[in-house]
Protein backbone atom coordinates (compact mmCIF):
# COMPACT_ATOMS: atom_id res chain seq x y z
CA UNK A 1 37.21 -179.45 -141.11
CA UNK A 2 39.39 -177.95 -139.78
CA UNK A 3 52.22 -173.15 -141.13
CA UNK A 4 70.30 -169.41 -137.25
CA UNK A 5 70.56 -167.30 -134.65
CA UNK A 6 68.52 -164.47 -135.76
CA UNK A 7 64.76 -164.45 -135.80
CA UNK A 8 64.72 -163.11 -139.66
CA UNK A 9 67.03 -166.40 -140.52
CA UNK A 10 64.69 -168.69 -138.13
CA UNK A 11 61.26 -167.50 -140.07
CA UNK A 12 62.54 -167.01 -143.55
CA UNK A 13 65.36 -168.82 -143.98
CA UNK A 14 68.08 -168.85 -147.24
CA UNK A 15 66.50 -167.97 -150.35
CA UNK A 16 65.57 -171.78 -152.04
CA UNK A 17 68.34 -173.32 -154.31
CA UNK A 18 68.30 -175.26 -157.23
CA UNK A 19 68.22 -178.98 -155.74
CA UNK A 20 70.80 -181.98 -156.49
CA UNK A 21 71.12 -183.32 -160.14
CA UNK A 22 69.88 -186.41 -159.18
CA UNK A 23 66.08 -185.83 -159.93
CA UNK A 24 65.44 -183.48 -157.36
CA UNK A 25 63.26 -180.76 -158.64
CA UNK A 26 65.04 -177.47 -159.41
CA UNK A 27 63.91 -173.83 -158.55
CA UNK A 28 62.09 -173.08 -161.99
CA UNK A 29 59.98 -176.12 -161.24
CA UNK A 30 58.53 -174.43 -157.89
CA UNK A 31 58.86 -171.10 -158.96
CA UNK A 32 57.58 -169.60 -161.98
CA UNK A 33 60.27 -167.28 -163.74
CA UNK A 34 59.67 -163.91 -164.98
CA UNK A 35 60.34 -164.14 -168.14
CA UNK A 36 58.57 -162.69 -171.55
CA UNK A 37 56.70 -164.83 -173.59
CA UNK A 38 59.15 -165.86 -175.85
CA UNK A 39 61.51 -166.08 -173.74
CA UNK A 40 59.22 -168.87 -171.53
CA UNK A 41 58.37 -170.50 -175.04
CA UNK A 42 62.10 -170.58 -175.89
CA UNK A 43 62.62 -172.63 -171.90
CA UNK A 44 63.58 -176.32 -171.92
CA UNK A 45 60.18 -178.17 -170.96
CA UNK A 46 61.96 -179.52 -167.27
CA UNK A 47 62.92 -175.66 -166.54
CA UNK A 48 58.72 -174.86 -166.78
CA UNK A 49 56.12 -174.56 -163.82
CA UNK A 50 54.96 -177.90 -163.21
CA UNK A 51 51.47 -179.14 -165.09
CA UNK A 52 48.55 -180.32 -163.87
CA UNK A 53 49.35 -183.46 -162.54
CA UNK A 54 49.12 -185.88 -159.31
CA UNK A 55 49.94 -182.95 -157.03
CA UNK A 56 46.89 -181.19 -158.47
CA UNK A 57 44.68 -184.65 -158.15
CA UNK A 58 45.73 -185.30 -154.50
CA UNK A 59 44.74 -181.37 -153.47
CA UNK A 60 41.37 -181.81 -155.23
CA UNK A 61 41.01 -184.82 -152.78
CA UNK A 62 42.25 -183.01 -150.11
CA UNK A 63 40.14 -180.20 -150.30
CA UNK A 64 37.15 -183.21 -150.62
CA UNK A 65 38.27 -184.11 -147.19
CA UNK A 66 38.70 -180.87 -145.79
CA UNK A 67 34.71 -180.20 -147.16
CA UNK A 68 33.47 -182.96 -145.62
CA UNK A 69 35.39 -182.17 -142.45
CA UNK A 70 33.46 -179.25 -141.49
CA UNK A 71 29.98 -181.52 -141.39
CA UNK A 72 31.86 -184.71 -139.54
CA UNK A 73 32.73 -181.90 -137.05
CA UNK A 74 29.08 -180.28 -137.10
CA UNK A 75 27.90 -184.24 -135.94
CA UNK A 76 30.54 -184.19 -133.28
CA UNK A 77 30.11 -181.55 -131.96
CA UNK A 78 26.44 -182.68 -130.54
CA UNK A 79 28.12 -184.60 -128.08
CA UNK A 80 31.20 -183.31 -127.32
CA UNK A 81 32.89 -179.74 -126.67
CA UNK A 82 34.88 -178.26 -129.40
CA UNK A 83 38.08 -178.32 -127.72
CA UNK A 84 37.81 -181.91 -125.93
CA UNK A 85 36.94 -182.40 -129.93
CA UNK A 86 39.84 -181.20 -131.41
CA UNK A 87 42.40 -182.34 -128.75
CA UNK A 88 41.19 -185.69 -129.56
CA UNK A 89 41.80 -185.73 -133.35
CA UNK A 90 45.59 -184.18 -132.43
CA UNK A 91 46.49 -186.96 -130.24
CA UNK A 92 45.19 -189.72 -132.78
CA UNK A 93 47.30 -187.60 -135.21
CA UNK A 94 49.89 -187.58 -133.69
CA UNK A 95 50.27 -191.37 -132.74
CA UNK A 96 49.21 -191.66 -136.69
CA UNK A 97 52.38 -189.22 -137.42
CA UNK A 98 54.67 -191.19 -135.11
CA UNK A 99 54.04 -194.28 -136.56
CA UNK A 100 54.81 -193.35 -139.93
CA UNK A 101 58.07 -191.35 -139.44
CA UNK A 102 58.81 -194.40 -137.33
CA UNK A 103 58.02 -197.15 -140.36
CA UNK A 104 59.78 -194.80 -142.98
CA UNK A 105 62.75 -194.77 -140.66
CA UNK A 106 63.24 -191.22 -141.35
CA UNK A 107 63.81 -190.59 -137.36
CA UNK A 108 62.69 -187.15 -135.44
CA UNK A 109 66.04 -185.73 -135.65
CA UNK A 110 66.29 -182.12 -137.63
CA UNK A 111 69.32 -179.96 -137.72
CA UNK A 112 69.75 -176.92 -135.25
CA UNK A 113 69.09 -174.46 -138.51
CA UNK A 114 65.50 -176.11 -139.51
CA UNK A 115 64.73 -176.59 -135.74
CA UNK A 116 63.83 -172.61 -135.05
CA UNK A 117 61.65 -172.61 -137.81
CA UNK A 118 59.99 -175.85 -137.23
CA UNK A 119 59.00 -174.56 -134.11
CA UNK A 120 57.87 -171.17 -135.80
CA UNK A 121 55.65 -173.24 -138.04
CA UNK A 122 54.02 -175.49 -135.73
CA UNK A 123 53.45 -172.36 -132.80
CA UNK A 124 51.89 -170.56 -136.24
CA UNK A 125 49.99 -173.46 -138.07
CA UNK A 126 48.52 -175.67 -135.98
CA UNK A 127 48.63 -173.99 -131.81
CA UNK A 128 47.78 -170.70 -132.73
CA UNK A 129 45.75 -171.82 -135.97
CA UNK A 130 43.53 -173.40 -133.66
CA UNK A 131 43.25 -171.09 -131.38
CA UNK A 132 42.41 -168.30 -133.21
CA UNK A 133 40.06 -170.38 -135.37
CA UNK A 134 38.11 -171.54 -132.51
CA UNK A 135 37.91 -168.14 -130.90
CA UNK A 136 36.68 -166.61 -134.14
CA UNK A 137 33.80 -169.56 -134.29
CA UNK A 138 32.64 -168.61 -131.00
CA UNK A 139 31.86 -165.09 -131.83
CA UNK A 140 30.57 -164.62 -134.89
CA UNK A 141 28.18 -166.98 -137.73
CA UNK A 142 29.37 -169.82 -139.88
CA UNK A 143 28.85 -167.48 -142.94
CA UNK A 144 31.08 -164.63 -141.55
CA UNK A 145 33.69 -167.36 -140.72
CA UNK A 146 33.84 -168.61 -144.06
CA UNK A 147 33.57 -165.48 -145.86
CA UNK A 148 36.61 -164.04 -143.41
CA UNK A 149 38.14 -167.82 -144.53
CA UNK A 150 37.98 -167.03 -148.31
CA UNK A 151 41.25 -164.32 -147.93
CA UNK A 152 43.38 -167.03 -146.83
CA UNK A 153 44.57 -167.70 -150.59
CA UNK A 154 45.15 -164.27 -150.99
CA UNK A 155 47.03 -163.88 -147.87
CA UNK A 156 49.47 -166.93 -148.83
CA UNK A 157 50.03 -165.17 -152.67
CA UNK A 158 50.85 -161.76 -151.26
CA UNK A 159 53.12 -163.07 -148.50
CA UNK A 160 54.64 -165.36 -151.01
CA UNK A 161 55.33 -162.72 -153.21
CA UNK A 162 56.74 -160.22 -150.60
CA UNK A 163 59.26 -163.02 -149.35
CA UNK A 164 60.19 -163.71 -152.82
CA UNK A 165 58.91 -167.65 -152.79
CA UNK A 166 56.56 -167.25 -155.09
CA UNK A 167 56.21 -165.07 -158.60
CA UNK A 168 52.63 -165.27 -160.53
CA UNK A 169 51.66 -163.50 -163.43
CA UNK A 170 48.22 -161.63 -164.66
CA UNK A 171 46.63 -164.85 -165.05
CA UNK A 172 47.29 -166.23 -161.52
CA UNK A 173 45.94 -163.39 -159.37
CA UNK A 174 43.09 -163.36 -161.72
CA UNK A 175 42.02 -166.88 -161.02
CA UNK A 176 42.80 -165.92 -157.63
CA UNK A 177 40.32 -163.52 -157.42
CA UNK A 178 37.99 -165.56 -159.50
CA UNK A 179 38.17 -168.28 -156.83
CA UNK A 180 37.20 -165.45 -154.23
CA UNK A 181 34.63 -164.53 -155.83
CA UNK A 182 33.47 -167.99 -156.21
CA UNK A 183 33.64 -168.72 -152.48
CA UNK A 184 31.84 -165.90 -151.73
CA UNK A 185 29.15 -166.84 -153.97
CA UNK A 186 28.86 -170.69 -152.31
CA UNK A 187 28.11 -168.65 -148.98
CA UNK A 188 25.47 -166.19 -150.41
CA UNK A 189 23.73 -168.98 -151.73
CA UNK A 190 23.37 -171.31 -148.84
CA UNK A 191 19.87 -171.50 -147.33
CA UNK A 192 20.96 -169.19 -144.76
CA UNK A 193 22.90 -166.59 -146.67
CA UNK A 194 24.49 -164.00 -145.12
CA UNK A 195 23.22 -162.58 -141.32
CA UNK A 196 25.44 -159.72 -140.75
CA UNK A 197 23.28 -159.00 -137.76
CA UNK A 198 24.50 -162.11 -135.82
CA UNK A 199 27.85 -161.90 -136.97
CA UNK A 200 30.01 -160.03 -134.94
CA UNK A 201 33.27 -158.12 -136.08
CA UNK A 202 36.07 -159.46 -133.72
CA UNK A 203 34.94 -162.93 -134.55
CA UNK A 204 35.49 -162.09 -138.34
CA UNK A 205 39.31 -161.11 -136.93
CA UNK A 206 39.97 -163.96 -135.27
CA UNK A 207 39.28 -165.78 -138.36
CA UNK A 208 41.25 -163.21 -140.82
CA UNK A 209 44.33 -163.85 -137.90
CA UNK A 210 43.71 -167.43 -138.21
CA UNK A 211 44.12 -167.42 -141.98
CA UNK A 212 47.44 -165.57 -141.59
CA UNK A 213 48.56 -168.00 -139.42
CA UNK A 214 47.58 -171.09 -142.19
CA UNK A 215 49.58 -168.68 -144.89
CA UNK A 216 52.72 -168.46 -142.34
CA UNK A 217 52.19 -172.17 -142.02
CA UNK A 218 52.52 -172.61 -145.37
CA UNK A 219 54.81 -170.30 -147.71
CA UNK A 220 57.86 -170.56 -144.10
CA UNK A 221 57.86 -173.85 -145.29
CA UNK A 222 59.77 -173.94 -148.35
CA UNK A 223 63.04 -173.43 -146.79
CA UNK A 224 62.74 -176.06 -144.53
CA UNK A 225 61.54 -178.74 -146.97
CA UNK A 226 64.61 -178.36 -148.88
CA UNK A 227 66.42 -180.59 -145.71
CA UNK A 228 63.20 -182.54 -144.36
CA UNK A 229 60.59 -184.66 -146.25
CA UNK A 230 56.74 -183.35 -146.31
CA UNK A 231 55.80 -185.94 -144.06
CA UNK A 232 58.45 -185.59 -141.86
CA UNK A 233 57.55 -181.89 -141.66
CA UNK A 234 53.67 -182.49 -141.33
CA UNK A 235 54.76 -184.71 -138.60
CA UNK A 236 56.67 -182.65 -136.28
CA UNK A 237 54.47 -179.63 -136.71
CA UNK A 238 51.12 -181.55 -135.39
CA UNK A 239 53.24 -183.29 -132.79
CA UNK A 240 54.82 -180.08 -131.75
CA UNK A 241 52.40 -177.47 -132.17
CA UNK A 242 49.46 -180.03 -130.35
CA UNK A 243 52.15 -180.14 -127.44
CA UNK A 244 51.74 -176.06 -127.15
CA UNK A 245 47.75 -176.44 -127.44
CA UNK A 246 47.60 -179.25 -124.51
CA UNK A 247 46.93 -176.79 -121.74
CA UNK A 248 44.81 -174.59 -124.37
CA UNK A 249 42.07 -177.61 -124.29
CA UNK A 250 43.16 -180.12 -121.55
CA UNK A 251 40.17 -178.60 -119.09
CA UNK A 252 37.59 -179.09 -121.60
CA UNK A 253 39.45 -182.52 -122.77
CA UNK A 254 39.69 -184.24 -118.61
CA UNK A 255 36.14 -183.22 -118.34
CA UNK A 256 34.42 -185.58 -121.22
CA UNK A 257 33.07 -188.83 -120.74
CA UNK A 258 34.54 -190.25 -123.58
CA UNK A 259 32.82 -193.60 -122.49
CA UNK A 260 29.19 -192.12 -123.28
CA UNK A 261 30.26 -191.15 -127.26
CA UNK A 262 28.67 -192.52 -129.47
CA UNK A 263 29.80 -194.34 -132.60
CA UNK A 264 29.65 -191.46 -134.61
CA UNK A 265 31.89 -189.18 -132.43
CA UNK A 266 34.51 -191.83 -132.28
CA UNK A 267 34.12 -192.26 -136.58
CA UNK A 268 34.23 -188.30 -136.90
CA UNK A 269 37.46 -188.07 -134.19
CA UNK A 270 38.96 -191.44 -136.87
CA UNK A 271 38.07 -188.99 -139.79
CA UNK A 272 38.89 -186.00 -139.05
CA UNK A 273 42.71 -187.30 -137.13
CA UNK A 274 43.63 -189.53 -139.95
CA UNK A 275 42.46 -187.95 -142.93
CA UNK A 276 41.67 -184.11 -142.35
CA UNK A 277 44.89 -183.93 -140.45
CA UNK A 278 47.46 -186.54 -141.92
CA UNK A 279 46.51 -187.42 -145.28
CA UNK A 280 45.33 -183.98 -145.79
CA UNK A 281 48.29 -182.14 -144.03
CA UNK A 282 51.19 -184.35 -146.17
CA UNK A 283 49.21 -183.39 -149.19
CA UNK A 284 49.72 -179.67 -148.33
CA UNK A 285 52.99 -179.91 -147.59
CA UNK A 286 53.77 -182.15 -151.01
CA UNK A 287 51.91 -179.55 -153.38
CA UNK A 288 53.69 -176.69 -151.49
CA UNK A 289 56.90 -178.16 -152.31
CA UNK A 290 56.16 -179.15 -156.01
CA UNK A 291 54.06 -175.80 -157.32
CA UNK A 292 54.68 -173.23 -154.45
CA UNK A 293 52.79 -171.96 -151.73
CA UNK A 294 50.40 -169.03 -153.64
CA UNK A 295 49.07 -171.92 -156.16
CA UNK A 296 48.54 -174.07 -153.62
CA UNK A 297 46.51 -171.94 -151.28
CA UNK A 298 44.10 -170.90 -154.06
CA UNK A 299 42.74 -174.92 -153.63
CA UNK A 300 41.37 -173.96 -150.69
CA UNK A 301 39.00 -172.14 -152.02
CA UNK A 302 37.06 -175.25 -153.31
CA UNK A 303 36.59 -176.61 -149.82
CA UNK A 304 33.05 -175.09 -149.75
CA UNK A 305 32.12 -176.72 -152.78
CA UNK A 306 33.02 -179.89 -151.42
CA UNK A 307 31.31 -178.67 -147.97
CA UNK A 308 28.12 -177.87 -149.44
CA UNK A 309 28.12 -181.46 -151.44
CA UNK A 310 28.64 -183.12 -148.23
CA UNK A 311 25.90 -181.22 -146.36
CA UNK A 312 23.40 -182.09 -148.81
CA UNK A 313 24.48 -185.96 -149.02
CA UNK A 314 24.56 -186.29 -145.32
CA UNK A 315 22.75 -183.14 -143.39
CA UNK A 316 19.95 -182.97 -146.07
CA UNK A 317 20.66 -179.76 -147.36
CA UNK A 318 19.62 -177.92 -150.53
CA UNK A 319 21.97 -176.71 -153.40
CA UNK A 320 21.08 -173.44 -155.13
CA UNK A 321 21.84 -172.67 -158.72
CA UNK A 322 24.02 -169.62 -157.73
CA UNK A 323 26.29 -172.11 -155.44
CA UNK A 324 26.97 -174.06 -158.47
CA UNK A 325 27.32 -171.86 -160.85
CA UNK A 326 29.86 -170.25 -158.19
CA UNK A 327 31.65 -173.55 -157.93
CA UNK A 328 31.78 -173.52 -162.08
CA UNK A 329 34.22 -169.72 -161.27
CA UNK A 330 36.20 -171.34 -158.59
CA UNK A 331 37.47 -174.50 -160.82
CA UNK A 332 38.38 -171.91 -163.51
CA UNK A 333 40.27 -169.70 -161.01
CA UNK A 334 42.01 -172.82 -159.95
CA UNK A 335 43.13 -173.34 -163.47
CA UNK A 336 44.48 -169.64 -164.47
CA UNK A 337 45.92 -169.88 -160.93
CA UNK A 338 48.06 -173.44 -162.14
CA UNK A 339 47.97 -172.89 -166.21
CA UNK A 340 47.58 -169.15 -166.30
CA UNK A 341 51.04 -168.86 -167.87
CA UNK A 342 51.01 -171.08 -170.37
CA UNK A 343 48.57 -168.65 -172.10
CA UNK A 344 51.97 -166.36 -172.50
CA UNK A 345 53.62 -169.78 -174.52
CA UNK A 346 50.63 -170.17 -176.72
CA UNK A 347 50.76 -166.66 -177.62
CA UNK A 348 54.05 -166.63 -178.48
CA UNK A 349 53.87 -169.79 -180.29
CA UNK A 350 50.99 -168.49 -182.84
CA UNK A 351 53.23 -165.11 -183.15
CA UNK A 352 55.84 -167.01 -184.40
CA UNK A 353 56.67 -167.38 -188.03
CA UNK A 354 56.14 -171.16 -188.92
C-alpha cells in the first residue's frame, strides 16, 4: 500500500492473437467468447475461460500484501515524508527488478513496436499513478480515498470492454458491482466511517484519475505481453516510470536523514519495495495475462478486507459486523466475476435431454 508510429498503434496495439501451439495459451483462454449457452457447453474444455486456479491463489495473496501495505506505510510515514517514502521503495524495486531480469537472463532489450507502449505504461502506471495518488491523499480523508479507489475495477472492465480485450457476461458485472458494494461497505463500517465534511472534492479526483491511470496500466498491457514476459514487463515499467518520478520526489528524498530511521521504516521500505511492488506487481501482470484485465481488477476490491485485518492485528483496531459481512459480498463478487459463466454451461447441461 500502494499500467508503431502512430499514437493509437503505441497505446493499443494489434488486436491479441491466438499464441504458438506449443502450450502457449490461446485467445479463448484470456478472453471469454460470446457464445450461447450451448454453444459454450458444446466448447472443448482448453478453448474455456480459465478456472479458479494458481493465478486466482497468488492475487488473493497479492491483494493480502497490498492490505497490509497501506498500514506498513501508515508506520512509515511517522518518520519519514511520503515522497522521500515512496522514492525509497522504487529504488529498492528497482535494484530487486534488475537483479532478476539479470538472473533469468531475459536482458532489457524490447523491440521498437513494444517500446512506445512500454513507455505509455510505465508514464501511466507507476509516474503518474503516484502522482496523482499522492496528490489525492493530501487533499481529502482516507475514507474518500478509498471510496474514490473502489471504481478502479470498474474502470479496468469498461475500458477493457471498449478496447475489445475483454468480454464478460451478466454474471461478471454483477459480481463486479457486488464487490463495489462490498468495498463500500468495509469503509462505512470502520470506526471512523465516512466524514464528508473533511473530505474535499478535488482530492476524490485525483484519486478517480489515479485509478484510471492503474486501469491504463493494466488492460494496455495485453498487447505487449504477447512479446515480453510479466516480469520482464513489471520490470521495465518500475524502472522506467520511477526514472520519470525522480525529480517528482528527489527534494523531499535529499532532505531525509535516512541515518535517524528507525528499524521499522527500513522493514516497511523492505516490505513495501519487495513485496507490494515486485511480488505483487509480477502477480498483476501474470493474472492479467492468464484471465484478462476486467477479472483481474475486480481483486482489488478485497484489499480493504485484507487492510482492515491488518489494522486490527497490528494498529489495534476494531472490526464491525457490517465490515465482515461486506467482505462475505466482495468474495462472492469475486467469484461471479471468475465463474459467472459457467452458470450459462450448467444451465445448458440440465436443459439437455440425458
Amino acid at each position: 500500500m500502494d499500467r508503431d508510429n502512430s499514437i493509437t498503434e503505441a497505446i493499443n496495439g494489434p488486436t491479441p492473437m491466438d499464441r504458438s501451439e506449443e502450450g502457449g495459451l490461446t485467445i479463448t483462454e484470456v478472453i471469454e467468447p460470446q457464445l450461447s449457452g450451448e454453444q459454450l457447453e458444446d466448447q472443448p474444455v482448453s478453448d474455456r475461460p480459465p478456472a479458479f486456479g494458481l493465478t486466482d491463489i497468488l492475487m488473493i495473496m497479492t491483494t493480502m500484501v497490498w492490505g497490509a501495505n497501506n498500514s506498513v506505510i501508515k508506520i512509515a510515514f511517522s518518520e519519514i515524508s511520503p515522497h522521500a517514502f515512496n522514492l525509497s521503495r522504487f529504488f529498492l524495486a528497482a535494484l530487486v527488478y534488475a537483479f532478476i531480469v539479470w538472473r533469468s537472463r531475459e536482458g532489457f532489450s524490447v523491440s521498437r513496436q513494444d517500446l512506445p507502449r512500454i513507455l505509455f505504461l510505465a508514464i501511466t502506471g507507476i509516474t503518474l499513478y503516484q502522482l496523482f495518488f499522492m496528490a489525492g491523499l493530501s487533499r481529502t480523508s482516507a475514507s474518500m480515498v478509498s471510496m474514490a479507489n473502489a471504481l478502479t475495477p470498474v474502470s479496468i472492465v469498461l475500458l477493457s470492454t471498449i478496447f475489445g480485450f475483454d468480454r464478460l457476461r451478466w454474471p461478471g458485472w454483477l459480481g463486479i458491482m457486488l464487490s463495489v458494494i462490498g468495498f463500500y461497505g468495509i469503509i462505512i463500517g470502520g470506526a471512523n466511517g465516512i466524514n464528508l465534511k473533511q473530505a474535499e472534492i478535488s482530492g476524490a479526483f485525483f484519486i478517480i484519475l489515479a485509478g484510471l491511470m492503474w486501469a491504463c496500466y493494466t488492460i494496455f498491457a495485453r498487447p505487449v505481453l504477447k512479446n515480453v514476459s510479466p516480469t520482464k514487463l513489471a520490470a521495465l515499467t518500475n524502472i522506467i516510470g520511477t526514472a520519470f518520478y525522480l525529480p517528482f520526489a528527489w527534494k523531499e528524498f535529499s532532505r531525509t536523514d535516512f541515518s535517524g530511521l528507525s528499524l521499522n521504516v527500513w522493514l516497511s521500505i523492505i516490505f513495501s519495495g519487495s513485496l507490494a511492488l515486485v511480488f505483487g506487481f509480477v502477480v498483476w501482470y501474470k493474472s492479467v495475462d492468464r484471465i484478462g484485465g476486467a477479472r483481474t481488477g475486480v481483486y482489488s476490491n478485497l484489499t480493504p478486507v485484507f487492510g482492515v485485518l491488518a489494522a486490527v492485528i497490528f494498529l489495534g483496531d476494531k472490526i464491525s459486523v457490517l465490515q465482515v459481512l461486506s467482505a462475505l459480498v466482495i468474495f462472492f463478487g469475486i467469484y461471479l466475476a471468475r465463474n459467472g459463466h459457467n452458470l450459462f454451461r450448467k444451465k445448458s447441461s440440465l436443459a439437455k435431454p440425458k
